[in-house]
ModelCIF file with pLDDT and N, C-alpha, C, O atoms, coordinates in Angstrom:
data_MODEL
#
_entry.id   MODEL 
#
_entity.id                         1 
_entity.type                       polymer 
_entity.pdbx_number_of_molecules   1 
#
_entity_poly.entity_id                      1 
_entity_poly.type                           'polypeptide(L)' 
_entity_poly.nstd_linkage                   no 
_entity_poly.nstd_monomer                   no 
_entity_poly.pdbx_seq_one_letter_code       
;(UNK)(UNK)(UNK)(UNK)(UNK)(UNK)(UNK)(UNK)(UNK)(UNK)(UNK)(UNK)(UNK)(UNK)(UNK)(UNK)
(UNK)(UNK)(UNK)(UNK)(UNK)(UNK)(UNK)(UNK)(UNK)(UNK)(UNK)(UNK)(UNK)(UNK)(UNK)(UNK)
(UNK)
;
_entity_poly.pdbx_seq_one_letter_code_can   XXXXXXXXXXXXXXXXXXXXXXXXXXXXXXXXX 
_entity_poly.pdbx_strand_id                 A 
#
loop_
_entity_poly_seq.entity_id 
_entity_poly_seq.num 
_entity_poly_seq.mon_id 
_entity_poly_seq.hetero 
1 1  UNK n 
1 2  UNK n 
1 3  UNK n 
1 4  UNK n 
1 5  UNK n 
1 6  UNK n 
1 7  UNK n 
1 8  UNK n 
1 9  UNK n 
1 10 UNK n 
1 11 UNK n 
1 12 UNK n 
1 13 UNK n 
1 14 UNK n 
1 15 UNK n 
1 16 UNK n 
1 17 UNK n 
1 18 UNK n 
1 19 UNK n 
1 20 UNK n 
1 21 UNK n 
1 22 UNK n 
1 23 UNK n 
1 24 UNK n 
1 25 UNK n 
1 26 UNK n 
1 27 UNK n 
1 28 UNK n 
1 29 UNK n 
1 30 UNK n 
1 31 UNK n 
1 32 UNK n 
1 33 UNK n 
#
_struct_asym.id          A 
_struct_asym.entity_id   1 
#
loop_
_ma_qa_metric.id 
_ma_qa_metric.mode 
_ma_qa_metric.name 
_ma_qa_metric.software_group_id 
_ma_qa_metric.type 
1 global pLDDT . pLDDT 
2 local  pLDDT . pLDDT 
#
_ma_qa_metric_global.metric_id      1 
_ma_qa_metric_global.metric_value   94.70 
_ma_qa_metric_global.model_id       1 
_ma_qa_metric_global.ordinal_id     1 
#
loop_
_ma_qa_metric_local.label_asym_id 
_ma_qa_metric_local.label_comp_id 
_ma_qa_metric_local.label_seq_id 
_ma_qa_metric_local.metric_id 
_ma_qa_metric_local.metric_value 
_ma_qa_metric_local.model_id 
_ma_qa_metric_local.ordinal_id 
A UNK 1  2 90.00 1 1  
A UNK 2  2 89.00 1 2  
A UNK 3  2 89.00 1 3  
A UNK 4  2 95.00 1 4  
A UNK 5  2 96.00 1 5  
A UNK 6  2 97.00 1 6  
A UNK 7  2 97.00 1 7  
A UNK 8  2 98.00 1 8  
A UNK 9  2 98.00 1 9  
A UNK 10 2 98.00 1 10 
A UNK 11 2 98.00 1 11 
A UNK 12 2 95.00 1 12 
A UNK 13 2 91.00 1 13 
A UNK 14 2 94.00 1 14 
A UNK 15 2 95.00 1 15 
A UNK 16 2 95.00 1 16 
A UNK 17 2 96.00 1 17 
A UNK 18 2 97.00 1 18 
A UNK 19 2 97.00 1 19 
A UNK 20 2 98.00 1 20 
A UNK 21 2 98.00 1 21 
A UNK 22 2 97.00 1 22 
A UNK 23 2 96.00 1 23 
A UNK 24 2 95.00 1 24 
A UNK 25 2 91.00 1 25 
A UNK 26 2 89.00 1 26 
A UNK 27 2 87.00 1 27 
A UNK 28 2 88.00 1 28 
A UNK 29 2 95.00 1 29 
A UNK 30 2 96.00 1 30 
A UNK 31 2 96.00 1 31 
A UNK 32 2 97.00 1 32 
A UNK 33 2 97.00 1 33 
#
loop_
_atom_site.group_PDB 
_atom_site.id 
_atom_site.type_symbol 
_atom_site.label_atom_id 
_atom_site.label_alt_id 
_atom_site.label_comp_id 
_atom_site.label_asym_id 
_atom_site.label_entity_id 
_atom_site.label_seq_id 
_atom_site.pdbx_PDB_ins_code 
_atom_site.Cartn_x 
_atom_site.Cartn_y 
_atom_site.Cartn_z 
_atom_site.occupancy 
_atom_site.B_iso_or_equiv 
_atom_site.pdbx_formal_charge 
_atom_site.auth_seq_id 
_atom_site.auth_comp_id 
_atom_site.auth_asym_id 
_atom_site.auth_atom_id 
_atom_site.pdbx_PDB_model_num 
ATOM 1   N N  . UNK A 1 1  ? 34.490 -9.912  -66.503 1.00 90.00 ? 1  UNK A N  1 
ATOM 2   C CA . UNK A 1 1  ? 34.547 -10.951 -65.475 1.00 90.00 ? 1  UNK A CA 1 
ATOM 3   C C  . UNK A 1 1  ? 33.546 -10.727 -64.352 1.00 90.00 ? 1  UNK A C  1 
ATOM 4   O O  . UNK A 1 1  ? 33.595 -11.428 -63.340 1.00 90.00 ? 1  UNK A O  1 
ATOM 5   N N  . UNK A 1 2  ? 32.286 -9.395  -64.566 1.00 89.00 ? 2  UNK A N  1 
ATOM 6   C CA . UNK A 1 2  ? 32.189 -9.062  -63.266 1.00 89.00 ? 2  UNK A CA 1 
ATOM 7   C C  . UNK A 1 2  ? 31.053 -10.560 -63.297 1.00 89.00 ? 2  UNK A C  1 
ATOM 8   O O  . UNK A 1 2  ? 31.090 -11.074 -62.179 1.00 89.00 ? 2  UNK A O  1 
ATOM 9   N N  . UNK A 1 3  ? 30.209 -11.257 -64.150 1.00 89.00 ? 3  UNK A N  1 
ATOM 10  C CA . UNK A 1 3  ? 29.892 -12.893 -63.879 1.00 89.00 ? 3  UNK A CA 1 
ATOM 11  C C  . UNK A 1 3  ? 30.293 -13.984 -63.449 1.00 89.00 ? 3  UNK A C  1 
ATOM 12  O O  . UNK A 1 3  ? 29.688 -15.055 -63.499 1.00 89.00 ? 3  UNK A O  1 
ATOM 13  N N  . UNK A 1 4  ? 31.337 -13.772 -63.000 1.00 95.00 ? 4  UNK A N  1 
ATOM 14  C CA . UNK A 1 4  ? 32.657 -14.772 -63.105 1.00 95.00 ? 4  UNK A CA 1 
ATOM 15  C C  . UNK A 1 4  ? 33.237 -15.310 -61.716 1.00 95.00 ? 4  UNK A C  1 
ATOM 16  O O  . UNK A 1 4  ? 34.030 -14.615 -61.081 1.00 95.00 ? 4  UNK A O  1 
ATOM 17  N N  . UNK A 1 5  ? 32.839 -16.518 -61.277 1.00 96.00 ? 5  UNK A N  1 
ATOM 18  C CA . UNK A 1 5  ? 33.880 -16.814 -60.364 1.00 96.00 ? 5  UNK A CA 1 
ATOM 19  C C  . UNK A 1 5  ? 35.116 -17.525 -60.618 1.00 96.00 ? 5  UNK A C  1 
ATOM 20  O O  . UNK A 1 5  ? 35.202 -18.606 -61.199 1.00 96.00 ? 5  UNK A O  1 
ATOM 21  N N  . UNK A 1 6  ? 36.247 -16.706 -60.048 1.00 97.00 ? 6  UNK A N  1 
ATOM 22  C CA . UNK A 1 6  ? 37.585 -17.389 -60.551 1.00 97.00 ? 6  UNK A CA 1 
ATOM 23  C C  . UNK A 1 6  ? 38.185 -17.880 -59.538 1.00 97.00 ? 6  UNK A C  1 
ATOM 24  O O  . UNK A 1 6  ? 38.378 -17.527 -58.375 1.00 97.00 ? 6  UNK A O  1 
ATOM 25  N N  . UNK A 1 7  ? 38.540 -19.071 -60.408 1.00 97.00 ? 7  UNK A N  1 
ATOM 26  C CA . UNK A 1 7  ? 40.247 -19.948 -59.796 1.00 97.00 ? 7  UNK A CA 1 
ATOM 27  C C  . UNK A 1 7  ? 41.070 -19.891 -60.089 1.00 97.00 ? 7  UNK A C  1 
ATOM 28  O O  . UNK A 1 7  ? 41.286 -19.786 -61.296 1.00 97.00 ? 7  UNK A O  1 
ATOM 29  N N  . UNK A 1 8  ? 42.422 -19.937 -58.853 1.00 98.00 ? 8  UNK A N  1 
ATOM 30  C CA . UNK A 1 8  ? 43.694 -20.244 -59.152 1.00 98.00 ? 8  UNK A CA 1 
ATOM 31  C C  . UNK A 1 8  ? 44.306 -22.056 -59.403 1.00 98.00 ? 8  UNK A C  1 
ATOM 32  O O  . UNK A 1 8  ? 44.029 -22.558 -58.313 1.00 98.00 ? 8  UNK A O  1 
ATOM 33  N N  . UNK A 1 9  ? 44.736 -22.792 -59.973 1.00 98.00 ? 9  UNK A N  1 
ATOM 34  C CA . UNK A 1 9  ? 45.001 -23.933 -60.024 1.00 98.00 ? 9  UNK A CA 1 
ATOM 35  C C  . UNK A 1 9  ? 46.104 -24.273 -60.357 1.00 98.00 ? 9  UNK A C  1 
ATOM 36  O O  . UNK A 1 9  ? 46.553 -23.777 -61.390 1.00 98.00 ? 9  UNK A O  1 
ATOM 37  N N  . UNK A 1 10 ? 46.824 -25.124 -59.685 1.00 98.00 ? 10 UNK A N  1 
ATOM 38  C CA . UNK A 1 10 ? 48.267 -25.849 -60.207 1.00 98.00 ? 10 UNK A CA 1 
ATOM 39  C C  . UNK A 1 10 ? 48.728 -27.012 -60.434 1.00 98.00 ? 10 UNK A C  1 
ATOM 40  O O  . UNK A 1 10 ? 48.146 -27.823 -59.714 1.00 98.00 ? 10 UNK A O  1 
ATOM 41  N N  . UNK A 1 11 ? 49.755 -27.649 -61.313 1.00 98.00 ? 11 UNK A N  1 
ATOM 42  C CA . UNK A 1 11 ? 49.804 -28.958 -61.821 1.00 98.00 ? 11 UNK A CA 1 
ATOM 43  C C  . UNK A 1 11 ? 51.233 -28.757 -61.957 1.00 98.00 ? 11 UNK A C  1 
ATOM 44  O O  . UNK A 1 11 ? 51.871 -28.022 -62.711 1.00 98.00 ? 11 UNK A O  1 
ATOM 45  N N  . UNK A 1 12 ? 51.709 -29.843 -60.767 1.00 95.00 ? 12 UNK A N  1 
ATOM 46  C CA . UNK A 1 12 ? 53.821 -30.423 -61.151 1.00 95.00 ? 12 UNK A CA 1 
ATOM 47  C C  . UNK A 1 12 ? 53.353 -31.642 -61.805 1.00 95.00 ? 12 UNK A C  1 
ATOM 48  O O  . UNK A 1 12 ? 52.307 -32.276 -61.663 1.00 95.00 ? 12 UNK A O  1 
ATOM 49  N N  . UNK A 1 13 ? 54.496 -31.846 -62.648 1.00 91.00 ? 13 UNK A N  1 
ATOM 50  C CA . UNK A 1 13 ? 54.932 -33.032 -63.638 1.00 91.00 ? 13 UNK A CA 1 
ATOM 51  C C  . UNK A 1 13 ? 54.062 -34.174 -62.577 1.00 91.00 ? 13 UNK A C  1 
ATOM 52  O O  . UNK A 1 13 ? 54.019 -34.040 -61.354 1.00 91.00 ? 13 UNK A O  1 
ATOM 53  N N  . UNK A 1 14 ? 53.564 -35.023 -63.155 1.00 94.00 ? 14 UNK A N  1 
ATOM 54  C CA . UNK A 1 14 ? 52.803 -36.284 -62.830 1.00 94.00 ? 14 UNK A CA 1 
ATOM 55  C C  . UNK A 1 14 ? 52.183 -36.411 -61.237 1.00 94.00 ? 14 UNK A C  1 
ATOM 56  O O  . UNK A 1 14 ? 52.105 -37.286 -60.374 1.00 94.00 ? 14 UNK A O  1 
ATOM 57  N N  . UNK A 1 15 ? 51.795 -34.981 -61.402 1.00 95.00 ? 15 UNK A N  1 
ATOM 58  C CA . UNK A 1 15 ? 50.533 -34.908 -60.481 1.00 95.00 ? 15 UNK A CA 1 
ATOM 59  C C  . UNK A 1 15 ? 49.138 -34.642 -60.635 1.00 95.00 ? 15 UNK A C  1 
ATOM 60  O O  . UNK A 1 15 ? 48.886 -34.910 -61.810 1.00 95.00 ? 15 UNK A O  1 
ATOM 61  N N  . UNK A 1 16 ? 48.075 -34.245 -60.045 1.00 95.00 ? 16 UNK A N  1 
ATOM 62  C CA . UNK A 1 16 ? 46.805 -34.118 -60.597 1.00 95.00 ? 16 UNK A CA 1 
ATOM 63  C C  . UNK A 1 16 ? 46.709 -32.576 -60.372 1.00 95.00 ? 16 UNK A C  1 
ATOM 64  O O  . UNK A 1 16 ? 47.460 -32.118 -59.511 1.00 95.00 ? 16 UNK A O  1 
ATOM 65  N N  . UNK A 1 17 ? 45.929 -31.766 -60.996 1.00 96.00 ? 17 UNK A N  1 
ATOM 66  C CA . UNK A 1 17 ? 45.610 -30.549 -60.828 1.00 96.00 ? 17 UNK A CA 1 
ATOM 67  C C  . UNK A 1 17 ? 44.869 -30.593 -59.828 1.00 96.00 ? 17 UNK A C  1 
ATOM 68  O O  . UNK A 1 17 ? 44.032 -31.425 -59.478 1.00 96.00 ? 17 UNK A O  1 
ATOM 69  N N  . UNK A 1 18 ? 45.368 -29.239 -59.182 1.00 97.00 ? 18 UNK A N  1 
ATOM 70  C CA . UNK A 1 18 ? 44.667 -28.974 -57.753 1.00 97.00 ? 18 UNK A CA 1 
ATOM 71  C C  . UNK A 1 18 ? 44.666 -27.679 -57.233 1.00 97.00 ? 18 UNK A C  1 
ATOM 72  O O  . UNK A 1 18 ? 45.697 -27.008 -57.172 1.00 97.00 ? 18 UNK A O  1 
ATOM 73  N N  . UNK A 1 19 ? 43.106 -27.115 -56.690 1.00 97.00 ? 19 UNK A N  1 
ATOM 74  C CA . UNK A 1 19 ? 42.531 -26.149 -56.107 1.00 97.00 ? 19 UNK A CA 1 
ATOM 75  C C  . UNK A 1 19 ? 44.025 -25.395 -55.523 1.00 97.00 ? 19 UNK A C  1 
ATOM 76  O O  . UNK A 1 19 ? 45.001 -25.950 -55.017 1.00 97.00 ? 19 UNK A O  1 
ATOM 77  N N  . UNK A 1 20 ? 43.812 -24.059 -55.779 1.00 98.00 ? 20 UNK A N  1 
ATOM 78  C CA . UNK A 1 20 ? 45.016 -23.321 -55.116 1.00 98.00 ? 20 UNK A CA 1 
ATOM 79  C C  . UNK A 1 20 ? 44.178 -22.353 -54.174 1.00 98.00 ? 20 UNK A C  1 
ATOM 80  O O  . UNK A 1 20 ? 44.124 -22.246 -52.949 1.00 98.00 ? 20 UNK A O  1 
ATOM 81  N N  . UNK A 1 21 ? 43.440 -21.580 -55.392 1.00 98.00 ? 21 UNK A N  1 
ATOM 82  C CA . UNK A 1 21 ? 42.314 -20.671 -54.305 1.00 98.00 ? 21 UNK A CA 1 
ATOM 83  C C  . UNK A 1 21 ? 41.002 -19.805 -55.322 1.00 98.00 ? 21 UNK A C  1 
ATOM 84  O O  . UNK A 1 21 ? 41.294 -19.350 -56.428 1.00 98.00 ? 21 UNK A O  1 
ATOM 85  N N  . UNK A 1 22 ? 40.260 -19.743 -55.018 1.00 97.00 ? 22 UNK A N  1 
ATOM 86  C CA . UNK A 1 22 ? 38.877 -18.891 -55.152 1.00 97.00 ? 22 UNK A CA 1 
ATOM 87  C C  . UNK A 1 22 ? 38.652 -17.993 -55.017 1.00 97.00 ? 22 UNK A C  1 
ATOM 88  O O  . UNK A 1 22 ? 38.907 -17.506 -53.915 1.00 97.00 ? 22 UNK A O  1 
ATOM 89  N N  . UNK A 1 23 ? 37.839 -16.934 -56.351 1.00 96.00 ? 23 UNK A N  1 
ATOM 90  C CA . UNK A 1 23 ? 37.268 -16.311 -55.221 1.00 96.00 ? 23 UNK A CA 1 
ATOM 91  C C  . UNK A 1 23 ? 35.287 -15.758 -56.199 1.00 96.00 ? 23 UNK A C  1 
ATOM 92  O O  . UNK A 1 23 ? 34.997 -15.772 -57.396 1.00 96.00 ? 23 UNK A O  1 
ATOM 93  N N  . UNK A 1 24 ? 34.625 -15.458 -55.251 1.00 95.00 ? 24 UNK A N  1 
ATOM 94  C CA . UNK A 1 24 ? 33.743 -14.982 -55.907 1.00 95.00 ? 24 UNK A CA 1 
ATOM 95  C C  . UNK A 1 24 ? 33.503 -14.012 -56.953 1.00 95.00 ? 24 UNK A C  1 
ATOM 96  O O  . UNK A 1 24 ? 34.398 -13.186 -56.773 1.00 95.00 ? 24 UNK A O  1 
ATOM 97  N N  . UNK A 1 25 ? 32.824 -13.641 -57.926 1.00 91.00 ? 25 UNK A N  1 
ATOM 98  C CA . UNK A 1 25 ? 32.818 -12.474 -59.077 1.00 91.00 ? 25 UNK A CA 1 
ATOM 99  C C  . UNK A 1 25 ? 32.694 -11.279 -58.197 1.00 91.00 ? 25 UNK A C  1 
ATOM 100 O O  . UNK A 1 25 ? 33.278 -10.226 -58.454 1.00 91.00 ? 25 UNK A O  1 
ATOM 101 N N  . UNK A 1 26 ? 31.920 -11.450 -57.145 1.00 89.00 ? 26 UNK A N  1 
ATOM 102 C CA . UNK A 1 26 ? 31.916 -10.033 -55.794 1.00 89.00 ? 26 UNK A CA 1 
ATOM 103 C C  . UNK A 1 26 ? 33.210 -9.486  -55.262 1.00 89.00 ? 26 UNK A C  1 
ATOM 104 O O  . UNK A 1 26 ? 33.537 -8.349  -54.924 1.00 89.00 ? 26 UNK A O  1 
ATOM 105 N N  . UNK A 1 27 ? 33.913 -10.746 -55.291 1.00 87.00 ? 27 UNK A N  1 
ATOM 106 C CA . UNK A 1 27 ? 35.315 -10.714 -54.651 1.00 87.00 ? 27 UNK A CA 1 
ATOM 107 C C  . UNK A 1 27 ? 35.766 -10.622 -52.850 1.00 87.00 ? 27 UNK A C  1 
ATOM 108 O O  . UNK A 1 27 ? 36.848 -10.528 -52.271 1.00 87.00 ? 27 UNK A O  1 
ATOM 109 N N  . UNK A 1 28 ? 33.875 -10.729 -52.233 1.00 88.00 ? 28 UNK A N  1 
ATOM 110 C CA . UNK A 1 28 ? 33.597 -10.483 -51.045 1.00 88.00 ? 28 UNK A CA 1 
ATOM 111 C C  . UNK A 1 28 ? 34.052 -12.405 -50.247 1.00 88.00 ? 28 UNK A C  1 
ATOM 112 O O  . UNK A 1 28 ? 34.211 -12.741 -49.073 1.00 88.00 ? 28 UNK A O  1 
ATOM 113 N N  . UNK A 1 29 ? 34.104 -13.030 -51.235 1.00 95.00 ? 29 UNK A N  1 
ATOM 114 C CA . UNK A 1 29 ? 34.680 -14.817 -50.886 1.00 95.00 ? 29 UNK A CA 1 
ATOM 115 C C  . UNK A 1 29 ? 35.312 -15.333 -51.128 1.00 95.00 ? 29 UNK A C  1 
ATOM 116 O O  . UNK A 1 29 ? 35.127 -15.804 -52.250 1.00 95.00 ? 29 UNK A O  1 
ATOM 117 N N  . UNK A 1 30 ? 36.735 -15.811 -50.361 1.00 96.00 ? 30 UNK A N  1 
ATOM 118 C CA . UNK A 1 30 ? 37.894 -16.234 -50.946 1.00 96.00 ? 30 UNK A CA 1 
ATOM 119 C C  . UNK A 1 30 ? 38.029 -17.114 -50.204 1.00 96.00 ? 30 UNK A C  1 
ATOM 120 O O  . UNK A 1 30 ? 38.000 -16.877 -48.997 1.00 96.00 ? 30 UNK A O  1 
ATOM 121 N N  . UNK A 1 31 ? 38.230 -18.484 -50.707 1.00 96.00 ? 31 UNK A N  1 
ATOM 122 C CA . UNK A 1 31 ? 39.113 -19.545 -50.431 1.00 96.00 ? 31 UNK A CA 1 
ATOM 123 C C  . UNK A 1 31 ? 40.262 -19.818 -50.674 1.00 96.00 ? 31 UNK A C  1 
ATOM 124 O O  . UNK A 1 31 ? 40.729 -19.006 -51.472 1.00 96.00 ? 31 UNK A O  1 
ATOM 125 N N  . UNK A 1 32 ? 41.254 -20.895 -50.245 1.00 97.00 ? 32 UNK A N  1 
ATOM 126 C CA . UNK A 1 32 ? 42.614 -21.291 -49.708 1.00 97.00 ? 32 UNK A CA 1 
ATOM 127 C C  . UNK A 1 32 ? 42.729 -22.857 -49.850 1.00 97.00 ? 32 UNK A C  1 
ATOM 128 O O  . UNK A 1 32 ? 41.991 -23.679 -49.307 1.00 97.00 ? 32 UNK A O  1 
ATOM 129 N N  . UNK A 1 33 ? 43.588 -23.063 -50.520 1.00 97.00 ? 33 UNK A N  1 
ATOM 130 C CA . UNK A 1 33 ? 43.750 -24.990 -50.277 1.00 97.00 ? 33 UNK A CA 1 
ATOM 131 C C  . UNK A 1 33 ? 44.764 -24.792 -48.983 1.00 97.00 ? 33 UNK A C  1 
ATOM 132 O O  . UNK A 1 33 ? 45.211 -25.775 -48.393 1.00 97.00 ? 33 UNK A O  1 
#
């Protein structure tokens, strides 16, 4: 994974998927919904 930027994401019954949080493959950048 060290290429890799990852997300967290979530989806309730008849909603749209949506940003939870980020972060860079550095791990030095993290985002927040």
């Amino acid at each position: 994974l060290r290429s890799y930027a990852m997300g967290w994401f979530r989806q309730a019954p008849g909603k749209e998927r949506e940003f939870v949080s980020g972060v860079s493959w550095s791990g030095g950048i993290t985002s927040y919904s």
